[in-house]
N, C-alpha and C. Protein backbone atom coordinates (compact mmCIF):
# COMPACT_ATOMS: atom_id res chain seq x y z
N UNK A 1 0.85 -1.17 0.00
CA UNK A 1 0.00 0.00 0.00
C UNK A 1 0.89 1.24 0.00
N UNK A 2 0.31 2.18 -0.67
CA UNK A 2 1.26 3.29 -0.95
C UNK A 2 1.24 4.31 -0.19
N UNK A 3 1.69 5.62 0.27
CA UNK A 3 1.20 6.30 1.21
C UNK A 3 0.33 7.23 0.66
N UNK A 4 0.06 7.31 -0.59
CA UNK A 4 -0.95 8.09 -1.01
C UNK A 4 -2.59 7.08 -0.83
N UNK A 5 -1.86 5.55 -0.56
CA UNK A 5 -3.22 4.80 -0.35
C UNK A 5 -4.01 4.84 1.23
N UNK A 6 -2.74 4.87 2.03
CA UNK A 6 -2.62 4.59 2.72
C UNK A 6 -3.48 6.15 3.87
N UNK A 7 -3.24 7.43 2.76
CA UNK A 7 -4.09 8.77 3.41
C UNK A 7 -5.50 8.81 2.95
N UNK A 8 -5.45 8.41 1.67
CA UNK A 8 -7.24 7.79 1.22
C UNK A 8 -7.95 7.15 2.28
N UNK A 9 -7.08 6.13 2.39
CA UNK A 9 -7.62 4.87 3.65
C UNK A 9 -8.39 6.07 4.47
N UNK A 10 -7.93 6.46 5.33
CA UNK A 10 -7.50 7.23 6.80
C UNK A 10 -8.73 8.32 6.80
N UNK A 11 -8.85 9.24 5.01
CA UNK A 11 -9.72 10.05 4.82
C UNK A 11 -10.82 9.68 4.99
N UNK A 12 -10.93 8.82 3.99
CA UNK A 12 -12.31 7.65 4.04
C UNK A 12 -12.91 7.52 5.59
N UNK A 13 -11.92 6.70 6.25
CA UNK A 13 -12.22 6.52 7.37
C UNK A 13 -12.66 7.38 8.39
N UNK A 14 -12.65 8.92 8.50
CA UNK A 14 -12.80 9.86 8.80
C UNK A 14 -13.95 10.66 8.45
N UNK A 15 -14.25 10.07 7.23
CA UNK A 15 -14.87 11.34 5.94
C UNK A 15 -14.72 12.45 5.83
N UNK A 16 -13.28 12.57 5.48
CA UNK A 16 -13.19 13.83 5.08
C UNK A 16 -12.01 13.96 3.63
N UNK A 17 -12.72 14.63 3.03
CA UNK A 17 -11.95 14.38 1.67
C UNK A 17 -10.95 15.48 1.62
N UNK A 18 -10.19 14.51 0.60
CA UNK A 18 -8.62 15.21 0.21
C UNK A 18 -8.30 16.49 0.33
N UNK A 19 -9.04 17.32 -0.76
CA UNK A 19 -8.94 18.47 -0.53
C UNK A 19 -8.72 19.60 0.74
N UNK A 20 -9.98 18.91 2.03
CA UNK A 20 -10.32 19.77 3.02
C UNK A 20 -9.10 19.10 3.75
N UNK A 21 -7.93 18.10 3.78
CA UNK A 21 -6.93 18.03 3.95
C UNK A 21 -5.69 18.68 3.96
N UNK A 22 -5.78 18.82 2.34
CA UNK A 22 -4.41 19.71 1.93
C UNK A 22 -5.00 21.00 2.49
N UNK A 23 -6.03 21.44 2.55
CA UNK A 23 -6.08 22.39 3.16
C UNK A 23 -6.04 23.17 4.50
N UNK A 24 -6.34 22.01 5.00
CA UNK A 24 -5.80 22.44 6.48
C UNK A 24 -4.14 22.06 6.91
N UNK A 25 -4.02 21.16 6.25
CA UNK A 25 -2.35 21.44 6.03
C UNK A 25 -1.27 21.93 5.80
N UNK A 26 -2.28 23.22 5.36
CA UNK A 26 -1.76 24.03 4.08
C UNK A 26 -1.06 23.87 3.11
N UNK A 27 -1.14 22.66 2.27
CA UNK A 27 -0.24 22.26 1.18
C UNK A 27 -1.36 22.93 0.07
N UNK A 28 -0.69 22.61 -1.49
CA UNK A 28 -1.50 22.82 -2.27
C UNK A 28 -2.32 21.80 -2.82
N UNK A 29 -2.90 22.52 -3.13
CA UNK A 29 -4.44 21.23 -4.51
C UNK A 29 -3.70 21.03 -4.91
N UNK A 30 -4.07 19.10 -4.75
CA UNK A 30 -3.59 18.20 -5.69
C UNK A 30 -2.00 17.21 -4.99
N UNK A 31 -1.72 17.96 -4.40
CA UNK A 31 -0.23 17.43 -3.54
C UNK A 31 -0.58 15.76 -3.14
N UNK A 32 -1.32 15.96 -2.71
CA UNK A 32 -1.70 14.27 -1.53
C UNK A 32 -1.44 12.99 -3.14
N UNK A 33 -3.03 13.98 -4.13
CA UNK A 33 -2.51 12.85 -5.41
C UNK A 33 -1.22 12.59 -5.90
N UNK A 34 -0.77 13.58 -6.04
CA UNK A 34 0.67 13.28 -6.90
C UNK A 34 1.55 12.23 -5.89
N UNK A 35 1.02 11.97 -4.60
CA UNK A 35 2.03 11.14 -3.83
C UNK A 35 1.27 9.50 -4.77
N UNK A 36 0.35 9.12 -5.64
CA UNK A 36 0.42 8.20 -6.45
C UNK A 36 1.55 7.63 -7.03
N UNK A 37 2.44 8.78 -7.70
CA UNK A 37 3.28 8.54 -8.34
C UNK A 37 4.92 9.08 -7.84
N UNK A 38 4.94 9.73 -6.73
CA UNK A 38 5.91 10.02 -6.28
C UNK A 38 6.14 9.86 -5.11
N UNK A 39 7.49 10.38 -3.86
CA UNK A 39 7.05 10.08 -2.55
C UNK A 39 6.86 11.42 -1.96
N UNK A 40 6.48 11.89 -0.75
CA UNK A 40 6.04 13.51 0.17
C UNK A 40 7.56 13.61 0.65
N UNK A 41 7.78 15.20 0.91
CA UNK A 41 8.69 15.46 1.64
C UNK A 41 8.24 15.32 3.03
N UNK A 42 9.00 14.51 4.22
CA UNK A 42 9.05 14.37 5.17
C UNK A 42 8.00 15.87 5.97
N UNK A 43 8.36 17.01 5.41
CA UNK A 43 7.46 17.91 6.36
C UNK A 43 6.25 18.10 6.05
N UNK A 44 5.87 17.94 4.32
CA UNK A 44 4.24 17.81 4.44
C UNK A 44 4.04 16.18 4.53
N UNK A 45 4.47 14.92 4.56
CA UNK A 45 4.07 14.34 5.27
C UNK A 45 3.61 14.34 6.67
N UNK A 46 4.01 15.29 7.47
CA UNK A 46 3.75 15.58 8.87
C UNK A 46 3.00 16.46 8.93
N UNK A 47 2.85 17.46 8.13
CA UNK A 47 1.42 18.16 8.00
C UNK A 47 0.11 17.72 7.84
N UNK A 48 0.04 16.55 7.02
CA UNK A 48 -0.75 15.27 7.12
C UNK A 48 -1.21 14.87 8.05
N UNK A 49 -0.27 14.18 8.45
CA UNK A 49 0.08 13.31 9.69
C UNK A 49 -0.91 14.06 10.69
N UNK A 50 -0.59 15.05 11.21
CA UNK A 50 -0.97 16.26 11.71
C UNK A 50 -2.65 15.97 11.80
N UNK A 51 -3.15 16.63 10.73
CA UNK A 51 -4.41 16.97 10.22
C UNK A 51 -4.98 15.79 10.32
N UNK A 52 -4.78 14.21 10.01
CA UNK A 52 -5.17 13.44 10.19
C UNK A 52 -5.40 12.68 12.08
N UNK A 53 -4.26 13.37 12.29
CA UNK A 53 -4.29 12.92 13.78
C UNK A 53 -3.64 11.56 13.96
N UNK A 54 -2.80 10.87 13.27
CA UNK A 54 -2.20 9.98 13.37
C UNK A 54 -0.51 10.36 13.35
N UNK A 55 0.66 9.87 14.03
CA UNK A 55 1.77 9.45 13.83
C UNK A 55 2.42 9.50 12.49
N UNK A 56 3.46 9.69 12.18
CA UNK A 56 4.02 9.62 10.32
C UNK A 56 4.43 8.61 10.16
N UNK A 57 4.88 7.39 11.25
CA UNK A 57 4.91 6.39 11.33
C UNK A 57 4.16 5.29 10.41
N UNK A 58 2.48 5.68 10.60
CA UNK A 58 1.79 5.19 10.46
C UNK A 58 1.56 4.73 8.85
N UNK A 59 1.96 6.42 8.29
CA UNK A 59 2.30 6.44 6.46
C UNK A 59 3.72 5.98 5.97
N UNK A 60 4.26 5.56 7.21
CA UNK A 60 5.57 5.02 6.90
C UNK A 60 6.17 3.43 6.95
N UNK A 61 5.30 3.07 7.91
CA UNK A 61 5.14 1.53 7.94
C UNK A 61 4.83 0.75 6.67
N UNK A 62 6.00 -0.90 6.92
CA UNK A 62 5.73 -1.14 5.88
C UNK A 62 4.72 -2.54 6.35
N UNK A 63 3.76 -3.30 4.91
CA UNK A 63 3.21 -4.76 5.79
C UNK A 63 4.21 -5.66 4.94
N UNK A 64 4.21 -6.74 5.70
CA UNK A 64 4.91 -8.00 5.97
C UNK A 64 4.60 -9.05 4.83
N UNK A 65 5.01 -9.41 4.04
CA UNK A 65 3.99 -10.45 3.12
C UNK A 65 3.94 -11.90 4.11
């Protein structure tokens, strides 16, 4: 799972969508998606982290096969 899957998850779970994320994060529209294809810098990962209320840990962990 990717960590862009892995903040979907979390949103979902919350209901609160992406956008009203990056925004209280203050990152820009669209940032969270582009972690699809790329990885976050460590500090808006924690802006995340943050806003979500979870650990960076949590987007950082890996699972076990």
């Amino acid at each position: 799972m990717t960590i862009y899957d892995k903040v979907k998850a979390k949103a979902d779970e919350i209901n609160k969508p992406i956008y009203l994320i990056e925004s209280e994060a203050g990152i820009a529209n669209g940032t969270i998606a582009g972690w699809r294809v790329s990885r976050p810098y460590a500090e808006t990962l924690q802006k995340v982290a943050k806003v979500l209320e979870v650990p960076i840990d949590y987007f950082l962990e890996t699972e076990e096969a």
